[in-house]
PDB file of N, CA and C in Angstrom:
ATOM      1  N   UNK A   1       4.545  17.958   6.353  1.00  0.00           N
ATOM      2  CA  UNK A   1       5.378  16.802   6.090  1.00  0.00           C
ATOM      3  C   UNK A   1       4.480  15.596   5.812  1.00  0.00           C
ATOM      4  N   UNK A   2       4.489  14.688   4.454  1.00  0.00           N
ATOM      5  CA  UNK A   2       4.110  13.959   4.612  1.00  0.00           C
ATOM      6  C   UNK A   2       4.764  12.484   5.147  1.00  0.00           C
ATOM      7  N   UNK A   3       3.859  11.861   5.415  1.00  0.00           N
ATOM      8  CA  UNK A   3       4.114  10.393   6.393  1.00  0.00           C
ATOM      9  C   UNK A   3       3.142   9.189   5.492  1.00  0.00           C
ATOM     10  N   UNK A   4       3.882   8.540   5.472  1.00  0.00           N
ATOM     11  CA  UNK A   4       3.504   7.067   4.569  1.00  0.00           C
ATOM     12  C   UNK A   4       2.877   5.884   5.362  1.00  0.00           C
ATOM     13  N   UNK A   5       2.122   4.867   4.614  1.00  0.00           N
ATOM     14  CA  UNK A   5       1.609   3.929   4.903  1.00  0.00           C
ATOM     15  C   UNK A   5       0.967   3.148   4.447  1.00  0.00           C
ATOM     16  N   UNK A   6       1.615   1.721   4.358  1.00  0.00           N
ATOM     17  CA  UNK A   6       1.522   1.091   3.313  1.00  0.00           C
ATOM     18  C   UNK A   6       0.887   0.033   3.611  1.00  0.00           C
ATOM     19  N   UNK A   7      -0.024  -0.133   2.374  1.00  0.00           N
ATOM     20  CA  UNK A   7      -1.125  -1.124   2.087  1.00  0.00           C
ATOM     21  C   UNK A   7      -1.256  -2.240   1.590  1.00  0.00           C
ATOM     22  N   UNK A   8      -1.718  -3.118   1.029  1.00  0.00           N
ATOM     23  CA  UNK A   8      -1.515  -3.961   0.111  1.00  0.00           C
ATOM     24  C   UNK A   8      -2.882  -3.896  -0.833  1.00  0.00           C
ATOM     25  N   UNK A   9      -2.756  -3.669  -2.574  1.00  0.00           N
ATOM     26  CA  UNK A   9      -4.097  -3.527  -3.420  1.00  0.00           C
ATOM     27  C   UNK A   9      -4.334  -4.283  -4.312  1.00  0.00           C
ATOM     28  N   UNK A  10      -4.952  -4.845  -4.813  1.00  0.00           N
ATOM     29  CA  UNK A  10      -5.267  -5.909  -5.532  1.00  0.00           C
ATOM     30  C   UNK A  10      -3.744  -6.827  -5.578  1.00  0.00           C
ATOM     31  N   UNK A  11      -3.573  -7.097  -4.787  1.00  0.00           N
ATOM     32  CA  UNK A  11      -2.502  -8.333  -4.325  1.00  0.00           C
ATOM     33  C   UNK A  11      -0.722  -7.293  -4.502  1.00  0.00           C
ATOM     34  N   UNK A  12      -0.759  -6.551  -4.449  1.00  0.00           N
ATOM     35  CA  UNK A  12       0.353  -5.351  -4.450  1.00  0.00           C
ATOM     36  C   UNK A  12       0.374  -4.829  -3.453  1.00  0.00           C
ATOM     37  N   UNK A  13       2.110  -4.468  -3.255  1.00  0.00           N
ATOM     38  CA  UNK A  13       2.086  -3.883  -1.519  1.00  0.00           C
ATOM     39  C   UNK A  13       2.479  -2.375  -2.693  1.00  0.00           C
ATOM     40  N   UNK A  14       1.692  -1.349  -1.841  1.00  0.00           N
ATOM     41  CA  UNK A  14       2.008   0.262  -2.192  1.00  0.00           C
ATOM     42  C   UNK A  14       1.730   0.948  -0.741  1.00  0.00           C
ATOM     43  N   UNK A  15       2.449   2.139  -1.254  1.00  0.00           N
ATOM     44  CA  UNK A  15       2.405   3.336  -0.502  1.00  0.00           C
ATOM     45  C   UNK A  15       1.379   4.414  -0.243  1.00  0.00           C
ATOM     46  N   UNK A  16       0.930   5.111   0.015  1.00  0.00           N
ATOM     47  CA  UNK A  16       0.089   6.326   0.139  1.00  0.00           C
ATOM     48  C   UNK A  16       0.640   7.504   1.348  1.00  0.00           C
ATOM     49  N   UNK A  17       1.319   8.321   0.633  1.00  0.00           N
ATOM     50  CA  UNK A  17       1.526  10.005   1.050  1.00  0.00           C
ATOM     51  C   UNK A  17       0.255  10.895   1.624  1.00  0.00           C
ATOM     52  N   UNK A  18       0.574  10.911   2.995  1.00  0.00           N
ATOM     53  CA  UNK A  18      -0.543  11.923   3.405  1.00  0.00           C
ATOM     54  C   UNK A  18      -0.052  12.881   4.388  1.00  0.00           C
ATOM     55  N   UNK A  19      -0.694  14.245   4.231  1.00  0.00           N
ATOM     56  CA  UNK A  19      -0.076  14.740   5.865  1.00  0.00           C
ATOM     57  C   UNK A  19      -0.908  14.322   7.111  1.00  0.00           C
ATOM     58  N   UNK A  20       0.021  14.425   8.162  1.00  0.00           N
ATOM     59  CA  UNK A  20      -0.583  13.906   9.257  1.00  0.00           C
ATOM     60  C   UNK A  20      -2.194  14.212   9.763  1.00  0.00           C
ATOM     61  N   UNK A  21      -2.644  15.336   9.375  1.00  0.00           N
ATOM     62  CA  UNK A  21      -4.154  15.601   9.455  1.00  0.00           C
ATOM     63  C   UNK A  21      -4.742  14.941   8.745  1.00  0.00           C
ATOM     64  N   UNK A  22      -4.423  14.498   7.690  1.00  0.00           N
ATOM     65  CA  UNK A  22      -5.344  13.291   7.037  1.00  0.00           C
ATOM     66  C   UNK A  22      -5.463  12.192   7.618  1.00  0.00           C
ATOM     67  N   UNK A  23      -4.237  11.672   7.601  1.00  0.00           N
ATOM     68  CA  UNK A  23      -4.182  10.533   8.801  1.00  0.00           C
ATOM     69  C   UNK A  23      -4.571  10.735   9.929  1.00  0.00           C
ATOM     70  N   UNK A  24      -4.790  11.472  10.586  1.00  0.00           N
ATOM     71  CA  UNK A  24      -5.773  11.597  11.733  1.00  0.00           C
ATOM     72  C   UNK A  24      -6.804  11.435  11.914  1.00  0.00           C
ATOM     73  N   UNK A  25      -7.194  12.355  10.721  1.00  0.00           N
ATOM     74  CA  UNK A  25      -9.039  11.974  10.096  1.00  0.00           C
ATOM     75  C   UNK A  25      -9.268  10.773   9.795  1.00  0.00           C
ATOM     76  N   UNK A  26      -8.464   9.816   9.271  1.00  0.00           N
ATOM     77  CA  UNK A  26      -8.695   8.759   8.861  1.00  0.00           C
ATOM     78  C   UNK A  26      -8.830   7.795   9.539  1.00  0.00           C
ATOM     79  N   UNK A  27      -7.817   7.795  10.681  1.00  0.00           N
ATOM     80  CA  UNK A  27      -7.653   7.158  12.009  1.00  0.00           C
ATOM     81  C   UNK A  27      -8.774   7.224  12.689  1.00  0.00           C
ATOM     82  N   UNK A  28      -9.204   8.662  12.814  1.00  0.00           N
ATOM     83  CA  UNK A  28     -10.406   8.677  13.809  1.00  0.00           C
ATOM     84  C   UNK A  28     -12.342   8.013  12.710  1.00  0.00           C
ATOM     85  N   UNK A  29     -12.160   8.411  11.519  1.00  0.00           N
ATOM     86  CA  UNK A  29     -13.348   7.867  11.253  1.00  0.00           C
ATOM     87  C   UNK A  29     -13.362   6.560  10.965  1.00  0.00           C
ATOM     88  N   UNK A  30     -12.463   6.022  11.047  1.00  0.00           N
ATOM     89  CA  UNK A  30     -12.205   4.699  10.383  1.00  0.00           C
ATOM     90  C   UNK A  30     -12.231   3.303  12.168  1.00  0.00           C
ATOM     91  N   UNK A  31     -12.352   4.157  12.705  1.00  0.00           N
ATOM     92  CA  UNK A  31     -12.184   3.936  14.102  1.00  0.00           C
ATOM     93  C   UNK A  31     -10.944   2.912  14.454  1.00  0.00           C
ATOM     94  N   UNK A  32     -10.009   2.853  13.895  1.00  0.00           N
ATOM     95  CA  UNK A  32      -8.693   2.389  14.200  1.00  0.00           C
ATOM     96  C   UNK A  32      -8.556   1.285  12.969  1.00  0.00           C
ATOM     97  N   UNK A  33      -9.487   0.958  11.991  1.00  0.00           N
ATOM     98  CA  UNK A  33      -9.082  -0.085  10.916  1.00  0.00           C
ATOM     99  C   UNK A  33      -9.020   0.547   9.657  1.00  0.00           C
ATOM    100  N   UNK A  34      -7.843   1.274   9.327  1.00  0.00           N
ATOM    101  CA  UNK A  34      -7.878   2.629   8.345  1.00  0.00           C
ATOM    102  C   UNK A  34      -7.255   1.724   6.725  1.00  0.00           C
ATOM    103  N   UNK A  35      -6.903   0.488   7.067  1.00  0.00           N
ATOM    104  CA  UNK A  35      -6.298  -0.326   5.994  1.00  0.00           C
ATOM    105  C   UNK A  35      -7.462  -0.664   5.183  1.00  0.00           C
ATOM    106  N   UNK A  36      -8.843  -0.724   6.178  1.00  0.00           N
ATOM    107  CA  UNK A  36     -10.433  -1.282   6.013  1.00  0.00           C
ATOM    108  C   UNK A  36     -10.712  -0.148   4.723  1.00  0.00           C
ATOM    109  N   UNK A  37     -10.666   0.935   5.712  1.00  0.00           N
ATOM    110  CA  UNK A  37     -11.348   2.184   5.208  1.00  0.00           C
ATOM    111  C   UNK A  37     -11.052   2.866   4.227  1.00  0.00           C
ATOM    112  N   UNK A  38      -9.740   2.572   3.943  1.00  0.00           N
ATOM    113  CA  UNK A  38      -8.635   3.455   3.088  1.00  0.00           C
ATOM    114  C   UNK A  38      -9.266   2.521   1.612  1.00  0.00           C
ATOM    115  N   UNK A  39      -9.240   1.144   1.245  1.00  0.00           N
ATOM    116  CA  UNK A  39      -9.631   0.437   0.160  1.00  0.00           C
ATOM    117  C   UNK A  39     -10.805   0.713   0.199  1.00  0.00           C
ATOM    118  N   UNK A  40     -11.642   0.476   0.999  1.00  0.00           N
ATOM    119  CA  UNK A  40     -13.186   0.965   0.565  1.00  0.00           C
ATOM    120  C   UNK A  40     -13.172   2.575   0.416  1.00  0.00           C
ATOM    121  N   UNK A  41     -12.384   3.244   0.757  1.00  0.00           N
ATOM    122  CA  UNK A  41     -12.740   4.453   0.044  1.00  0.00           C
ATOM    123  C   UNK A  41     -12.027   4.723  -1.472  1.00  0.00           C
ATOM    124  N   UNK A  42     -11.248   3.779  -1.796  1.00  0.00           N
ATOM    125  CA  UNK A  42     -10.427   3.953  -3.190  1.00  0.00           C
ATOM    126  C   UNK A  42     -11.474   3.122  -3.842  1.00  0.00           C
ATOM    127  N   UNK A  43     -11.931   2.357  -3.669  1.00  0.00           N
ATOM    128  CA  UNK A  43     -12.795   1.636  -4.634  1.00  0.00           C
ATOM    129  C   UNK A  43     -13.592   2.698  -5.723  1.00  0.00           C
ATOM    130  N   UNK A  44     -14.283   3.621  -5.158  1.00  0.00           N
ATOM    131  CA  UNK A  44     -14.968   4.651  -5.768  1.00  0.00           C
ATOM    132  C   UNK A  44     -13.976   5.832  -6.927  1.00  0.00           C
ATOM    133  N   UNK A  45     -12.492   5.420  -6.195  1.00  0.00           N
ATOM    134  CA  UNK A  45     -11.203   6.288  -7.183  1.00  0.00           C
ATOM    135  C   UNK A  45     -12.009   6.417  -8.973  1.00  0.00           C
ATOM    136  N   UNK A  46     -11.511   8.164  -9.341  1.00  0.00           N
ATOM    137  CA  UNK A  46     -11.502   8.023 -10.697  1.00  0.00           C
ATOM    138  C   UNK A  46     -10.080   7.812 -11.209  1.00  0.00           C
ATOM    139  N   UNK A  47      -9.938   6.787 -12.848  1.00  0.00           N
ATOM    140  CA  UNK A  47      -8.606   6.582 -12.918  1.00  0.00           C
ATOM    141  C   UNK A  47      -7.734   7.696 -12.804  1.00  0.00           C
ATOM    142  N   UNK A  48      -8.069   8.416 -13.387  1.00  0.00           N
ATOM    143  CA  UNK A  48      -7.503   9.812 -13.604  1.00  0.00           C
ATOM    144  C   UNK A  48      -6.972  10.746 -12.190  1.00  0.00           C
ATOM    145  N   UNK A  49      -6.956   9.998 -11.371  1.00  0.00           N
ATOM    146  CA  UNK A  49      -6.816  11.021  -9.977  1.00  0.00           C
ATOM    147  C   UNK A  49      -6.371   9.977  -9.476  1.00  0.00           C
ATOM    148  N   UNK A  50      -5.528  10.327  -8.439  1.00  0.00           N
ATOM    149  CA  UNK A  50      -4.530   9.978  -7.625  1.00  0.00           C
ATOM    150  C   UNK A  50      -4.876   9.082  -6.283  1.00  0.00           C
ATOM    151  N   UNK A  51      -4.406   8.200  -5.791  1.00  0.00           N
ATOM    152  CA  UNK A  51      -5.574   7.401  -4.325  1.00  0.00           C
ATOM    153  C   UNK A  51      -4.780   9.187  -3.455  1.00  0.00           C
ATOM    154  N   UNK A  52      -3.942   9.338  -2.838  1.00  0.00           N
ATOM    155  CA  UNK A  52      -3.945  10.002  -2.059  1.00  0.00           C
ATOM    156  C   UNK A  52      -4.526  11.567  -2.225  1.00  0.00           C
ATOM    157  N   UNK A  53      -4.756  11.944  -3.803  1.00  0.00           N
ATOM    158  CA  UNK A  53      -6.056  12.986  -3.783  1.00  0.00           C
ATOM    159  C   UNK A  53      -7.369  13.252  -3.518  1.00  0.00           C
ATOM    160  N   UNK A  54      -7.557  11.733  -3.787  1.00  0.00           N
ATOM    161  CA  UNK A  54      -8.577  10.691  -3.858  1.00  0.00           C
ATOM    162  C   UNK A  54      -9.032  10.905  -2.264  1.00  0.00           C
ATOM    163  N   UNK A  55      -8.107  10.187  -1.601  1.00  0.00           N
ATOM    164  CA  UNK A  55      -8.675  10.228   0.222  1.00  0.00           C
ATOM    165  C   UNK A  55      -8.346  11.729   0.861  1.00  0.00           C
ATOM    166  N   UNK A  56      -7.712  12.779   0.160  1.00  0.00           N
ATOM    167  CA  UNK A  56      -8.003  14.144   0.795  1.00  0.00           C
ATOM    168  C   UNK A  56      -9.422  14.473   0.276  1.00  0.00           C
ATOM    169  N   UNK A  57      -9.886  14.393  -0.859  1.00  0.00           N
ATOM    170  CA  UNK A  57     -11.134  14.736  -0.889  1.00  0.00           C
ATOM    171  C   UNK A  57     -11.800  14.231  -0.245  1.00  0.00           C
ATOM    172  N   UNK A  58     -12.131  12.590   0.112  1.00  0.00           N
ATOM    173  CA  UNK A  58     -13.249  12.259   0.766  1.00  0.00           C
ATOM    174  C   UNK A  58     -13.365  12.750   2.369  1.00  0.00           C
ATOM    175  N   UNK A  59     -11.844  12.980   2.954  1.00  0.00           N
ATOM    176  CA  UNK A  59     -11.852  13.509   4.366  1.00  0.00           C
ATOM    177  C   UNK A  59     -11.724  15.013   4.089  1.00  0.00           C
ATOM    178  N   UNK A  60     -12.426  15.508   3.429  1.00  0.00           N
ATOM    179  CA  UNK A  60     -12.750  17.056   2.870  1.00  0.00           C
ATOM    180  C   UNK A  60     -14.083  17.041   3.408  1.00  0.00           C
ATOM    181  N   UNK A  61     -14.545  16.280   2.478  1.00  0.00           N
ATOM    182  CA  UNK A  61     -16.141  15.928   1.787  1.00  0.00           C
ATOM    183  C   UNK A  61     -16.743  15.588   3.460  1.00  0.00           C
ATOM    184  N   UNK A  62     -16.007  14.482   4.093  1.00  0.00           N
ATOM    185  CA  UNK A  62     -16.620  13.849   5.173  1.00  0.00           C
ATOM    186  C   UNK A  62     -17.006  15.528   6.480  1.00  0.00           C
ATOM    187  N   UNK A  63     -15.634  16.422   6.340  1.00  0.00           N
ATOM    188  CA  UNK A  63     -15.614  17.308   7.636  1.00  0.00           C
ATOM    189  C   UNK A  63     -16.940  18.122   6.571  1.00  0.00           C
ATOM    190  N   UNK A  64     -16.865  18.889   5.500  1.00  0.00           N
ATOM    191  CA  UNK A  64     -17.501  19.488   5.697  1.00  0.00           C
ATOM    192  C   UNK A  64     -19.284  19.014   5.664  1.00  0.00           C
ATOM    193  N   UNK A  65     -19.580  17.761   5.826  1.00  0.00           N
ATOM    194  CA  UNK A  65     -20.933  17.262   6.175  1.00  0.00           C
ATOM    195  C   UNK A  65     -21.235  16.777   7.152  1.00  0.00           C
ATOM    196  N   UNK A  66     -19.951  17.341   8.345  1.00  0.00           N
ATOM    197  CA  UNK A  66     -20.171  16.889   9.677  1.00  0.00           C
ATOM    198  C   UNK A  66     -20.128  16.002  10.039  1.00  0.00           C
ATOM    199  N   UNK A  67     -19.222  14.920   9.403  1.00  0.00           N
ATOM    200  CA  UNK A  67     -18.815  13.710   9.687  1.00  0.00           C
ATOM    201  C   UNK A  67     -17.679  13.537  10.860  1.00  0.00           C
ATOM    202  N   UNK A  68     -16.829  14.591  10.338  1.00  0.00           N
ATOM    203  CA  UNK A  68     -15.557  14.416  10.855  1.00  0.00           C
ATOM    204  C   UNK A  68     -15.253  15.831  11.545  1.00  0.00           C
ATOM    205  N   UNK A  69     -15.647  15.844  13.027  1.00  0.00           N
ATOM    206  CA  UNK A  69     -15.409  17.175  13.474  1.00  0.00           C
ATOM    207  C   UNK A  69     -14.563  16.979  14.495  1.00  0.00           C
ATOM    208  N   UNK A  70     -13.922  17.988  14.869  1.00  0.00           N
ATOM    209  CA  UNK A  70     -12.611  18.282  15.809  1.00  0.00           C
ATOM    210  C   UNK A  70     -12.913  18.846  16.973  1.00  0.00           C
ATOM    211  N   UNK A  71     -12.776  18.673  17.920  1.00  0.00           N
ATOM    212  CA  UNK A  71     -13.444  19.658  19.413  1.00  0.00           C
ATOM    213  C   UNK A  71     -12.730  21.010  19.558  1.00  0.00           C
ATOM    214  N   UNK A  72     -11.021  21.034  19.119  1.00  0.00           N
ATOM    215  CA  UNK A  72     -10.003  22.314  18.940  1.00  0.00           C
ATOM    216  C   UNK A  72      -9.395  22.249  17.815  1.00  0.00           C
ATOM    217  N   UNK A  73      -9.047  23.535  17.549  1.00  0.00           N
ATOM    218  CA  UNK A  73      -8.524  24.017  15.749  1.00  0.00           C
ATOM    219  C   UNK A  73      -7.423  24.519  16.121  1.00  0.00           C
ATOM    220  N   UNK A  74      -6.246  24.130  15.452  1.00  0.00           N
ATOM    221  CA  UNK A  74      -5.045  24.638  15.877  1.00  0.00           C
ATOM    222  C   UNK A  74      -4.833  26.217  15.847  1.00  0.00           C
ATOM    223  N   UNK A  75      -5.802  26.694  15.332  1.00  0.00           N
ATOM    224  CA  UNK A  75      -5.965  27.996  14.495  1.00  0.00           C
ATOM    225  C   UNK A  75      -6.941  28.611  15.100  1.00  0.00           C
ATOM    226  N   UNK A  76      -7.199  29.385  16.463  1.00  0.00           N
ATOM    227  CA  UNK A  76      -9.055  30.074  16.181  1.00  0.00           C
ATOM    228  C   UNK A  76      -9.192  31.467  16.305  1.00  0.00           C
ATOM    229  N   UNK A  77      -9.875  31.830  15.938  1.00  0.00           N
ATOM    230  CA  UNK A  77     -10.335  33.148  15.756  1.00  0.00           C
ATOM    231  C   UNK A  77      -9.530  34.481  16.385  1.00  0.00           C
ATOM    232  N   UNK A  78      -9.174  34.323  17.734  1.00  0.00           N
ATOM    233  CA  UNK A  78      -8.450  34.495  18.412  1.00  0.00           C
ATOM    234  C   UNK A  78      -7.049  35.310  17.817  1.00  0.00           C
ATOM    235  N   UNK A  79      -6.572  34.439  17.430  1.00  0.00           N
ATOM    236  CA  UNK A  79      -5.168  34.198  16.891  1.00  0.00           C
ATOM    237  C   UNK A  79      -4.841  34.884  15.395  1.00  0.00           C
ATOM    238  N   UNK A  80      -5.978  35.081  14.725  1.00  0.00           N
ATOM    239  CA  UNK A  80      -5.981  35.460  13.279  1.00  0.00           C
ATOM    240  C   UNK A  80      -5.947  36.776  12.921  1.00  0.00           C
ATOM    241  N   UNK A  81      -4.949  37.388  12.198  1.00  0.00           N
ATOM    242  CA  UNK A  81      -4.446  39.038  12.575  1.00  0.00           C
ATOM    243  C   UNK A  81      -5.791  39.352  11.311  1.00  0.00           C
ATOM    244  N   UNK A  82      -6.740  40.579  11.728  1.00  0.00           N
ATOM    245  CA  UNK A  82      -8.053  41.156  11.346  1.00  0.00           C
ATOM    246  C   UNK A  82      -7.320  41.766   9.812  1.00  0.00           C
TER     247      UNK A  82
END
């Protein structure tokens, strides 16, 4: 499900669609100022791509260089039929 949250961008109030694991990630690397983090990470946006594709890649990019790691996976090994 996605969940919204809205910004204001070059003097425009908009939206951005994310699922809640993004927003989590975002929350947590951004250390609670994600309005900060969210424009400085669109700044780098190509036109052609979307801001909210835009910030799944970079909280892609961030976990898999060990930026953004989780202590439990809703999912582990455990649980996963062989």
């Amino acid at each position: 499900m996605l969940r919204h949250r809205t910004l204001v961008i070059s003097g425009k109030k908009t939206s951005i669609a994310l699922e809640r694991v993004f927003w989590d990630a975002i929350d947590r690397i951004s250390n609670g100022n994600w309005r900060r983090w969210v424009l400085n990470a669109i700044e780098d946006k190509r036109e052609n791509v979307g801001r909210a594709t835009h910030l799944r890649s970079v909280i892609l990019d961030a976990a898999m260089r060990g930026v953004l790691v989780y202590e439990a996976s809703v999912v582990s090994g455990d649980n996963c039929a062989a």
